[in-house]
C-alpha atoms as a PDB file:
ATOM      1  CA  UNK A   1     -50.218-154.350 -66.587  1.00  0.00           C
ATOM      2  CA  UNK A   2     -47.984-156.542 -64.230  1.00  0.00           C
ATOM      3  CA  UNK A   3     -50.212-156.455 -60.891  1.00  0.00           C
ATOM      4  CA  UNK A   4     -46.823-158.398 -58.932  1.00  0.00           C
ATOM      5  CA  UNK A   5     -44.388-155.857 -58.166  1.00  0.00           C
ATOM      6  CA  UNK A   6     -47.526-153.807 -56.112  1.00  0.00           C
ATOM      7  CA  UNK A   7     -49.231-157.343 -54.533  1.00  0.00           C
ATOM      8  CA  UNK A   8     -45.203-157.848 -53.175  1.00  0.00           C
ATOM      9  CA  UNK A   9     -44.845-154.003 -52.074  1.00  0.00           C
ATOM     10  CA  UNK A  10     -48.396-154.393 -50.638  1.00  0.00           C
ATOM     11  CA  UNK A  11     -47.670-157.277 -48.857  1.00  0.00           C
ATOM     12  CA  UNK A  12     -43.981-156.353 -47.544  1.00  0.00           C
ATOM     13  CA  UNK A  13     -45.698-152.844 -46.084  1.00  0.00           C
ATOM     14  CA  UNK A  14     -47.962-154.888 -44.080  1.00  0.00           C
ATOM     15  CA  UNK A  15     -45.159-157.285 -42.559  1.00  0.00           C
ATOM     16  CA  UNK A  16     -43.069-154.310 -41.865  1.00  0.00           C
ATOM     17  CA  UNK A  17     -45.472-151.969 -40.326  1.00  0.00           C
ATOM     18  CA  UNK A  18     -48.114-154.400 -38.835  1.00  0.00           C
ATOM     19  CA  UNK A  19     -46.472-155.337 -34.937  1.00  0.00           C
ATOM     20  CA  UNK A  20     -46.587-151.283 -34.866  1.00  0.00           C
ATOM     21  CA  UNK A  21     -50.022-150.790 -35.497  1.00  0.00           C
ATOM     22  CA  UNK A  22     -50.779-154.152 -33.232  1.00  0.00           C
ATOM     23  CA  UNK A  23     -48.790-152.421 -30.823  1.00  0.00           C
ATOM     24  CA  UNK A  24     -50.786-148.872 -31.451  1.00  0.00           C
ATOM     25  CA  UNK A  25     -53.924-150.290 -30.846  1.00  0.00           C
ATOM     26  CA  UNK A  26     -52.920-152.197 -27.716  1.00  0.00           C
ATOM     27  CA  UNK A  27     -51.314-149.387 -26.108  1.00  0.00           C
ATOM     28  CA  UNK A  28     -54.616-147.342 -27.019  1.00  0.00           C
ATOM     29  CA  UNK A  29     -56.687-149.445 -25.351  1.00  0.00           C
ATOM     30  CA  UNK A  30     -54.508-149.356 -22.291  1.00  0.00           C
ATOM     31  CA  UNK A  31     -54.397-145.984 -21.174  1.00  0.00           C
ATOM     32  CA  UNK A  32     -55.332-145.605 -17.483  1.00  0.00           C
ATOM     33  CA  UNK A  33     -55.659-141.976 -16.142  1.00  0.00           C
ATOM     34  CA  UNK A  34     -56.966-139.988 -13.109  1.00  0.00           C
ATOM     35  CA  UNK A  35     -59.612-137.392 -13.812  1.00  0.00           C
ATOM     36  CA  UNK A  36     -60.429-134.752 -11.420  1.00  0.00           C
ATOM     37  CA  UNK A  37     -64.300-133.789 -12.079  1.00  0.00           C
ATOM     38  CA  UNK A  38     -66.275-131.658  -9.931  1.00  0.00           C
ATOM     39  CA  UNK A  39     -63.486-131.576  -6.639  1.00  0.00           C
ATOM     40  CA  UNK A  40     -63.929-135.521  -6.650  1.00  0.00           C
ATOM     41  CA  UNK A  41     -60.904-138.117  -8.390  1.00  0.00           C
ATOM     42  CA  UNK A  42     -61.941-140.981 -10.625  1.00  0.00           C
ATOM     43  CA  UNK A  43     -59.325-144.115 -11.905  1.00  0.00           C
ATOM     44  CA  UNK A  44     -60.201-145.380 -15.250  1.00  0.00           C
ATOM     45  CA  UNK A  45     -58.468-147.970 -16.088  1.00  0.00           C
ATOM     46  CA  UNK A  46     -58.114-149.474 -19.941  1.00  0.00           C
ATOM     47  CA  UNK A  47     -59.395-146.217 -21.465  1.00  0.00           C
ATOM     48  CA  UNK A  48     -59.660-145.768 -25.456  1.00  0.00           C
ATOM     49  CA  UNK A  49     -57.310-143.263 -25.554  1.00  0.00           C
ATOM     50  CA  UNK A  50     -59.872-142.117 -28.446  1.00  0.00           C
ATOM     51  CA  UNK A  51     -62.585-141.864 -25.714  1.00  0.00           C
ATOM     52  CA  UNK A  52     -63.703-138.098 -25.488  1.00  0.00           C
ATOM     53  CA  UNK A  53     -64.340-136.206 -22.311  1.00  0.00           C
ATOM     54  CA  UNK A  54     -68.270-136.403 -22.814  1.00  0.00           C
ATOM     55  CA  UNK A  55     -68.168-139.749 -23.113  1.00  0.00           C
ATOM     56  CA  UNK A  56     -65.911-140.287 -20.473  1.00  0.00           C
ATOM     57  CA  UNK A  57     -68.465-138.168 -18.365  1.00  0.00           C
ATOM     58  CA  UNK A  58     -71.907-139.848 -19.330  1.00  0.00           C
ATOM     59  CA  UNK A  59     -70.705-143.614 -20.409  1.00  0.00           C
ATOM     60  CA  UNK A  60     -68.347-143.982 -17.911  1.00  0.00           C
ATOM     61  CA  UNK A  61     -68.924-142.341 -15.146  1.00  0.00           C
ATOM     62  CA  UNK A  62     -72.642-142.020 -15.344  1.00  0.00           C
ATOM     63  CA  UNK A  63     -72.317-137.999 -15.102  1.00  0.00           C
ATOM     64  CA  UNK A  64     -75.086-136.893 -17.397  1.00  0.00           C
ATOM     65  CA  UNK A  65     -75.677-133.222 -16.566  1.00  0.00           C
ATOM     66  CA  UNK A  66     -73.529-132.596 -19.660  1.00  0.00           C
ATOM     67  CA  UNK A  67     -75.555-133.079 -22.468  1.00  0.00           C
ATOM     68  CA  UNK A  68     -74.470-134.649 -26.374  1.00  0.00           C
ATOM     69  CA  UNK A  69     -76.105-132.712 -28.682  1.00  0.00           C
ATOM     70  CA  UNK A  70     -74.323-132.094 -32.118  1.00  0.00           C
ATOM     71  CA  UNK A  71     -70.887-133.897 -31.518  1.00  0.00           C
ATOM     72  CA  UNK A  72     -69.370-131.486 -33.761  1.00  0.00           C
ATOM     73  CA  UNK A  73     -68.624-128.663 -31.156  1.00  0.00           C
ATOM     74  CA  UNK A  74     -71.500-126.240 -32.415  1.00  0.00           C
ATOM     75  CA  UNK A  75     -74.197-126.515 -30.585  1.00  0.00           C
ATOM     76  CA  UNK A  76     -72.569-125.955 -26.818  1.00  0.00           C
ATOM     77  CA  UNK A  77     -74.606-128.474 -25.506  1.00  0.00           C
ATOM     78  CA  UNK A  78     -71.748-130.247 -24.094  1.00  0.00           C
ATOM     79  CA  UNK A  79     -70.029-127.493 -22.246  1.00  0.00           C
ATOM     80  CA  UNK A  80     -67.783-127.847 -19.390  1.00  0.00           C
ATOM     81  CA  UNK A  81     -65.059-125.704 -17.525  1.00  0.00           C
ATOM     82  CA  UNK A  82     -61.620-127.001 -17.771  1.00  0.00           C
ATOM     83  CA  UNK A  83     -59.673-124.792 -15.086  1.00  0.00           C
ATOM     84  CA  UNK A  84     -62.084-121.829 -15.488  1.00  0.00           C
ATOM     85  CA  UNK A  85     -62.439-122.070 -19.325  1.00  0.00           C
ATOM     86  CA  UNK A  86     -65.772-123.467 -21.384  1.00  0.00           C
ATOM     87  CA  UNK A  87     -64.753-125.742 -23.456  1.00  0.00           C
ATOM     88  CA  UNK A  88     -66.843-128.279 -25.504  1.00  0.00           C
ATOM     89  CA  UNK A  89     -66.296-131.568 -24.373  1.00  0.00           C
ATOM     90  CA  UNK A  90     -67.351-133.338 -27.217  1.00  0.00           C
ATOM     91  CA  UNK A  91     -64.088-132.429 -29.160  1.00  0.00           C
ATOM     92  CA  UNK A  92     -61.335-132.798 -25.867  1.00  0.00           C
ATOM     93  CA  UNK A  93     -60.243-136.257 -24.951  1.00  0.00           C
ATOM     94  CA  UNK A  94     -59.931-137.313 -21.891  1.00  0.00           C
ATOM     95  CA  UNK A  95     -56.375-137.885 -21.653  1.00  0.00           C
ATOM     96  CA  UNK A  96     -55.780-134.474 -22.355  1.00  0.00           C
ATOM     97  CA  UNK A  97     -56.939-133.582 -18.924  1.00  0.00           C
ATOM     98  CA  UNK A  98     -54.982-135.609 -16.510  1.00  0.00           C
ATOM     99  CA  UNK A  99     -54.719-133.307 -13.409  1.00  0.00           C
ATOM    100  CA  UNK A 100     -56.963-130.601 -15.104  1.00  0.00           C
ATOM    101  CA  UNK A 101     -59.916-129.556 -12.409  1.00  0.00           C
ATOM    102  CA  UNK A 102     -63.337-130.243 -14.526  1.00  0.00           C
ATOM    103  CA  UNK A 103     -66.380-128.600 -13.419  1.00  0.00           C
ATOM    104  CA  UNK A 104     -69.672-130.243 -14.888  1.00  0.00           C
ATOM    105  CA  UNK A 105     -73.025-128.149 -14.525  1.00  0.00           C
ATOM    106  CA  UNK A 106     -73.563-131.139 -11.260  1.00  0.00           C
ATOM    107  CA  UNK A 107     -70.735-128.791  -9.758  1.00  0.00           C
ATOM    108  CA  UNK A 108     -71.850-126.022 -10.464  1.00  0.00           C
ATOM    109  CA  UNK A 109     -74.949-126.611  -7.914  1.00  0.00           C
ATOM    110  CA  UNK A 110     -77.884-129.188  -7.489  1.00  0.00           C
ATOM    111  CA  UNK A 111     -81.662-128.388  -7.151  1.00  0.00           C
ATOM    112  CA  UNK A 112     -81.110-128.425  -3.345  1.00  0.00           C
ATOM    113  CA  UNK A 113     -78.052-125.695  -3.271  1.00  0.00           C
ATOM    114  CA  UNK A 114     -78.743-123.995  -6.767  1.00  0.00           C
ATOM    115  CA  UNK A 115     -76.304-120.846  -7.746  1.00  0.00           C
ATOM    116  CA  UNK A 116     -77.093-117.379  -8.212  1.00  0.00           C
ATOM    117  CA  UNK A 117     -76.939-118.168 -11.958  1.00  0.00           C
ATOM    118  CA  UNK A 118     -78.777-121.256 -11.529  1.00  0.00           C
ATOM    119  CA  UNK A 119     -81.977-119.357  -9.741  1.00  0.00           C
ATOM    120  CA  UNK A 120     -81.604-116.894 -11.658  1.00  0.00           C
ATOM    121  CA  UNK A 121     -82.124-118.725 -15.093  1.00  0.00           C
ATOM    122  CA  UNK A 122     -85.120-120.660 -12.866  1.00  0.00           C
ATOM    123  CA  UNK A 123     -86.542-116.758 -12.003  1.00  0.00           C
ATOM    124  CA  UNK A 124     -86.470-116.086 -15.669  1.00  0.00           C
ATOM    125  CA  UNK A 125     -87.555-119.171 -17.187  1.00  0.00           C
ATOM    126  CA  UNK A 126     -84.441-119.232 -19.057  1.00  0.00           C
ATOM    127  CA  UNK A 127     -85.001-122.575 -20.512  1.00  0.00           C
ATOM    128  CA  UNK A 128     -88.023-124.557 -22.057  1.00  0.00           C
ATOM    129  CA  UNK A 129     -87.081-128.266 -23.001  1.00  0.00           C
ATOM    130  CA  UNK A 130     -83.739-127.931 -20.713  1.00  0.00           C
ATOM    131  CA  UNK A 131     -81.318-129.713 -23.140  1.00  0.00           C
ATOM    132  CA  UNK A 132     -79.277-127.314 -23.759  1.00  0.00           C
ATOM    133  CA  UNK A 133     -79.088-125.504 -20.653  1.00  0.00           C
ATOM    134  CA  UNK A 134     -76.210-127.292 -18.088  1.00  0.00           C
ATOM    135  CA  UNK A 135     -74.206-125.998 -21.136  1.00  0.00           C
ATOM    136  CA  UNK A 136     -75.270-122.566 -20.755  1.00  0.00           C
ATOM    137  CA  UNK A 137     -75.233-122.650 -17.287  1.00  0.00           C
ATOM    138  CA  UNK A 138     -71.395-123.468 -17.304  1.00  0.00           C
ATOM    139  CA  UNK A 139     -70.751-120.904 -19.938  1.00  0.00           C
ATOM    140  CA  UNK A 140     -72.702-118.122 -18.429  1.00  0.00           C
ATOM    141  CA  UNK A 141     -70.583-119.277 -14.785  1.00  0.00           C
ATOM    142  CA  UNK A 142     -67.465-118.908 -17.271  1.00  0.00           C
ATOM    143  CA  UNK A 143     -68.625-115.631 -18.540  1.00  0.00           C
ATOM    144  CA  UNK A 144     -69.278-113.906 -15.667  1.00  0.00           C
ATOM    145  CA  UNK A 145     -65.668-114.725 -14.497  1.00  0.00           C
ATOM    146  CA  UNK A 146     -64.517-113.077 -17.851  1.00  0.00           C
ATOM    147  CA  UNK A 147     -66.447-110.187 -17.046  1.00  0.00           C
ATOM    148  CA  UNK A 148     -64.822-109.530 -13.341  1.00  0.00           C
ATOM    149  CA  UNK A 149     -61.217-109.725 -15.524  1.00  0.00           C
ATOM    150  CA  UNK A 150     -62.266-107.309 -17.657  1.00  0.00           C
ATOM    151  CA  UNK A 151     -61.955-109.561 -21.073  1.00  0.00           C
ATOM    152  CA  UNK A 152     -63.475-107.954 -24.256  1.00  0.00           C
ATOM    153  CA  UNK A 153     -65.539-109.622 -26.884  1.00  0.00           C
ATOM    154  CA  UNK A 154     -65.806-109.526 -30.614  1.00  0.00           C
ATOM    155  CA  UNK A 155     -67.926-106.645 -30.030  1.00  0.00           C
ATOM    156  CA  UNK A 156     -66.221-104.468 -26.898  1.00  0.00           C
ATOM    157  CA  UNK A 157     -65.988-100.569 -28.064  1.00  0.00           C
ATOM    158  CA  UNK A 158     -63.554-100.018 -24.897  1.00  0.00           C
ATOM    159  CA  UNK A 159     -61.360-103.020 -24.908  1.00  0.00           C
ATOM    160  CA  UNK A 160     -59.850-102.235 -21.431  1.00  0.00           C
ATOM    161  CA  UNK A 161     -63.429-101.947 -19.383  1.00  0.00           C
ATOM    162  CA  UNK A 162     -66.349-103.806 -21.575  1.00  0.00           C
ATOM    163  CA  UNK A 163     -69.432-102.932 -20.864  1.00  0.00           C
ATOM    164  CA  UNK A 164     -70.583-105.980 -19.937  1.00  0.00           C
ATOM    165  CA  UNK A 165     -74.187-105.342 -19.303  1.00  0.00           C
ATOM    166  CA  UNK A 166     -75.167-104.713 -22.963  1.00  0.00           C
ATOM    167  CA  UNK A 167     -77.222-107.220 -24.518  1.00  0.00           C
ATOM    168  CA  UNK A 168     -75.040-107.199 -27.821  1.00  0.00           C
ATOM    169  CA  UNK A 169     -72.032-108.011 -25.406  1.00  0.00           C
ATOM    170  CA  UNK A 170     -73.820-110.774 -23.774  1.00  0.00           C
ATOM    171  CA  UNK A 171     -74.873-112.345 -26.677  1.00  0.00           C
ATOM    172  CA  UNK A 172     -71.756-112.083 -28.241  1.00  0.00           C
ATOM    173  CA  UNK A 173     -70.343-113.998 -25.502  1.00  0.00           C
ATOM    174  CA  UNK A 174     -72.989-116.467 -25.738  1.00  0.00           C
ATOM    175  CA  UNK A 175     -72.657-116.840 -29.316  1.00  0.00           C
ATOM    176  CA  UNK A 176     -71.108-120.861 -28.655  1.00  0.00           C
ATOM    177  CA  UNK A 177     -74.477-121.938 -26.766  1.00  0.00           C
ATOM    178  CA  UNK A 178     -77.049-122.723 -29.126  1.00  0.00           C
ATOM    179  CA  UNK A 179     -80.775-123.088 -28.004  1.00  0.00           C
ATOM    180  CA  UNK A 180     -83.673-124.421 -30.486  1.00  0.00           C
ATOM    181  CA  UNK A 181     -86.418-123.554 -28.419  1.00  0.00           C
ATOM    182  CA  UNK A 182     -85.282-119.977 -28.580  1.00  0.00           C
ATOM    183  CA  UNK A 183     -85.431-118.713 -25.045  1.00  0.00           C
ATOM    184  CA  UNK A 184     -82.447-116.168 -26.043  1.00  0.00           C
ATOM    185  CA  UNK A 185     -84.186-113.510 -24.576  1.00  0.00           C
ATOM    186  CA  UNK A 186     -84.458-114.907 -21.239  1.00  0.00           C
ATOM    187  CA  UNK A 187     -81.364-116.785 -21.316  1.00  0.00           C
ATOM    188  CA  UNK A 188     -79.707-112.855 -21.448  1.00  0.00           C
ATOM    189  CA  UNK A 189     -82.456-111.363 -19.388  1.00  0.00           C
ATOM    190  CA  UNK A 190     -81.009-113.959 -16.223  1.00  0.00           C
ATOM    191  CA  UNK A 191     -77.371-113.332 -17.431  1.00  0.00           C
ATOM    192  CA  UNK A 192     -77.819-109.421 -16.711  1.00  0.00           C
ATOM    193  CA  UNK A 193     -79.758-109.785 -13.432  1.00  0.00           C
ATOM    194  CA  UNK A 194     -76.450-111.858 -11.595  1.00  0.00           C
ATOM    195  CA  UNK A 195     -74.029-109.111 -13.630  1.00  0.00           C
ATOM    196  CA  UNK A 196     -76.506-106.716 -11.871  1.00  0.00           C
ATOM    197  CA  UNK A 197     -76.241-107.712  -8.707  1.00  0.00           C
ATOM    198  CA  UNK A 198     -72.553-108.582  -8.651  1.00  0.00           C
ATOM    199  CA  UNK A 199     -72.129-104.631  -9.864  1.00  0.00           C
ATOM    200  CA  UNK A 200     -73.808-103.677  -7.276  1.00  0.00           C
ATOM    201  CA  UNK A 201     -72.387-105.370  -4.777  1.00  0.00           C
ATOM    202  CA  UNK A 202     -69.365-104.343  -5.584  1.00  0.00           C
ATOM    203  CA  UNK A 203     -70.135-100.802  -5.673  1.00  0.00           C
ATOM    204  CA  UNK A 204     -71.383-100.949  -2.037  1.00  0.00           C
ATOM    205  CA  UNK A 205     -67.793-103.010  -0.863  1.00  0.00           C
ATOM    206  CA  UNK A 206     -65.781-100.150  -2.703  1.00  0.00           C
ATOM    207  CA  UNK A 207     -67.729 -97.673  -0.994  1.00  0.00           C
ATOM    208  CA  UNK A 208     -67.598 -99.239   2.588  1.00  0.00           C
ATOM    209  CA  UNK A 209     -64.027 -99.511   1.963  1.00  0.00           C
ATOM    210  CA  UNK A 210     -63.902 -95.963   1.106  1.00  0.00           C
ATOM    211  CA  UNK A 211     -66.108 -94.901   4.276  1.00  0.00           C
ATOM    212  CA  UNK A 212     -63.465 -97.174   6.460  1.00  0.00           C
ATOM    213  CA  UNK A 213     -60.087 -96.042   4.631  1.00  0.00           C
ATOM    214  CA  UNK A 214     -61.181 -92.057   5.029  1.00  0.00           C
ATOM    215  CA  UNK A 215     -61.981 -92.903   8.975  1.00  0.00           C
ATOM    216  CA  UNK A 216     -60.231 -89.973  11.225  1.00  0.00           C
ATOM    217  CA  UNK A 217     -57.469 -91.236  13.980  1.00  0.00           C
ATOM    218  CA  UNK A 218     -56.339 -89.366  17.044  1.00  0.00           C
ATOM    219  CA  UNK A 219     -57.678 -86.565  19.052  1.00  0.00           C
ATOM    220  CA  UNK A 220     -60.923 -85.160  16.700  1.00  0.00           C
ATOM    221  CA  UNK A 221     -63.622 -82.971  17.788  1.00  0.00           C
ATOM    222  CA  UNK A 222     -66.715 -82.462  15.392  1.00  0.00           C
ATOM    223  CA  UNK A 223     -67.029 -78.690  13.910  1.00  0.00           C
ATOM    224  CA  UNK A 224     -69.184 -76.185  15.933  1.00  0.00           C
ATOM    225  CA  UNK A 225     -72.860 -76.492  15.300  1.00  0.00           C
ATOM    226  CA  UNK A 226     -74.984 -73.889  13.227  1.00  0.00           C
ATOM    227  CA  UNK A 227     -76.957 -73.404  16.873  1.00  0.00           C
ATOM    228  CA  UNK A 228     -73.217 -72.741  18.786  1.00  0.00           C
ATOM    229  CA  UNK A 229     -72.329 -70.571  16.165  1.00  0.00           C
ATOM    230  CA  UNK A 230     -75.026 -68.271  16.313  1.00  0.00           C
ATOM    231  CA  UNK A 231     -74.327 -67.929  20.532  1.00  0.00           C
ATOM    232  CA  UNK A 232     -71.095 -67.290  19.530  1.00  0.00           C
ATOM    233  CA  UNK A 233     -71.576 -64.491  17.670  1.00  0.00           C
ATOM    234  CA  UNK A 234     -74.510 -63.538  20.004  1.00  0.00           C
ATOM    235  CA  UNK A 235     -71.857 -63.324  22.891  1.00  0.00           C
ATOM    236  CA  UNK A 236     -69.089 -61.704  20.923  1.00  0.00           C
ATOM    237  CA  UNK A 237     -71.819 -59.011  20.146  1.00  0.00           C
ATOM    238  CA  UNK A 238     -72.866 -58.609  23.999  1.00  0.00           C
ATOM    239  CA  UNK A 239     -69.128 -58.397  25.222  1.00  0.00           C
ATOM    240  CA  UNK A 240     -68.208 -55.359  22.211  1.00  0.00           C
ATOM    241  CA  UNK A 241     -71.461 -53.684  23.446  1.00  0.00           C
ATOM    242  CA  UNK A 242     -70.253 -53.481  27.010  1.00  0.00           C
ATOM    243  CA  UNK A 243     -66.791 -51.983  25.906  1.00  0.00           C
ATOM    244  CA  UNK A 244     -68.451 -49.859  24.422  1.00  0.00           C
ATOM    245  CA  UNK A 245     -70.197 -48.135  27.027  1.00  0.00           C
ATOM    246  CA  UNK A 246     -67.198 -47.653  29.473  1.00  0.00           C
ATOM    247  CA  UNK A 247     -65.601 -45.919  26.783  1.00  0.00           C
END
């Protein structure tokens, strides 16, 4: 078999295509973005345009609350919001998110100012080795937000008001966020108590609003006691007595 006519087309593809792949690489190496990440702008210039968000985060920028775990996007360790939404850094690049507002689980709170999620998952020893748990912090944050919109899950009977509070629909929701120690129970145990007390909070705004909005306006006198009523019949009954007795 004549070998020539391929080494020639071999080496002609290479001559042809090589200043664009120089050129590729260069440009790859070049890219120079601003992130926004937890309310506060960082410059990085000559970024691998390859470079994922996670490593952007912990290599770069020395935030390490967001944790590598996988690198696959299965194990949630990784999690961030992106605008509101989880997603798992691990598979975003970086300069995908130009102008995006990225929340890691350092802006989420710190052991000084902790959120209600935070002490909540510290109340219910939600955690044991702690690897995984900025990223289900951040989703749990993301869920609950889901929950006030009224999103359904995989698992929602009523797709217009989940019940939210159900362990199923909790879990479901969690479903992204692995944890090998296994503290899934109280993982969903500190998830319900903030849903709790967010339910109930709202319950007592709606019904102050409701005491407020049915307030009375203009001249109002309370009704007659059961005390006045009773003289009032008592003198109604004295004055038909003394009729009575002139006729």
């Amino acid at each position: 078999m004549d070998l020539l006519p391929w080494i020639y087309c071999r080496r002609s593809y290479k001559a042809l295509f090589s200043p664009i792949i120089f050129i590729c690489q260069r440009e790859a190496s070049m890219s120079t973005l601003t992130l926004t990440i937890n309310k506060q702008d960082y410059q990085l210039e000559n970024l691998d345009a390859r470079t994922t968000l996670l490593d952007v985060c912990r290599q770069h920028l020395q935030i390490t609350g967001p944790k590598k775990g996988c690198d696959h996007g299965q194990c949630g360790a990784c999690t961030m919001l992106i605008n509101g939404r989880r997603v798992n850094s691990c598979l975003t690049l970086a300069i995908m998110h130009d102008g995006d507002e990225i929340t890691t689980i350092e802006g989420i709170g710190m052991p000084d100012s902790l959120s209600a999620l935070q002490q909540a998952f510290k109340d219910n020893d939600a955690f044991q080795c702690g690897y995984c748990t900025p990223g289900q912090i951040c989703s749990a944050t993301a869920l609950i937000e889901e929950v006030k919109q009224n999103w359904p899950s995989h698992v929602s009977t009523d797709l217009q008001h989940p019940d939210s509070l159900l362990v199923q629909e909790i879990a479901e929701r969690m479903s992204g966020n692995i944890c090998r120690c296994s503290a899934y129970p109280n993982i969903i145990k500190a998830i319900s108590q903030v849903l709790e007390n967010e339910a109930s909070a709202s319950t007592s705004k709606t019904v102050d609003n409701a005491a407020q909005n049915s307030s009375v306006t203009g001249i109002w006198s309370p009704p007659s006691s059961e005390t006045q009523f009773h003289k009032a019949s008592a003198n109604n009954k004295t004055i038909t007595g003394k009729a009575g007795d002139h006729s």
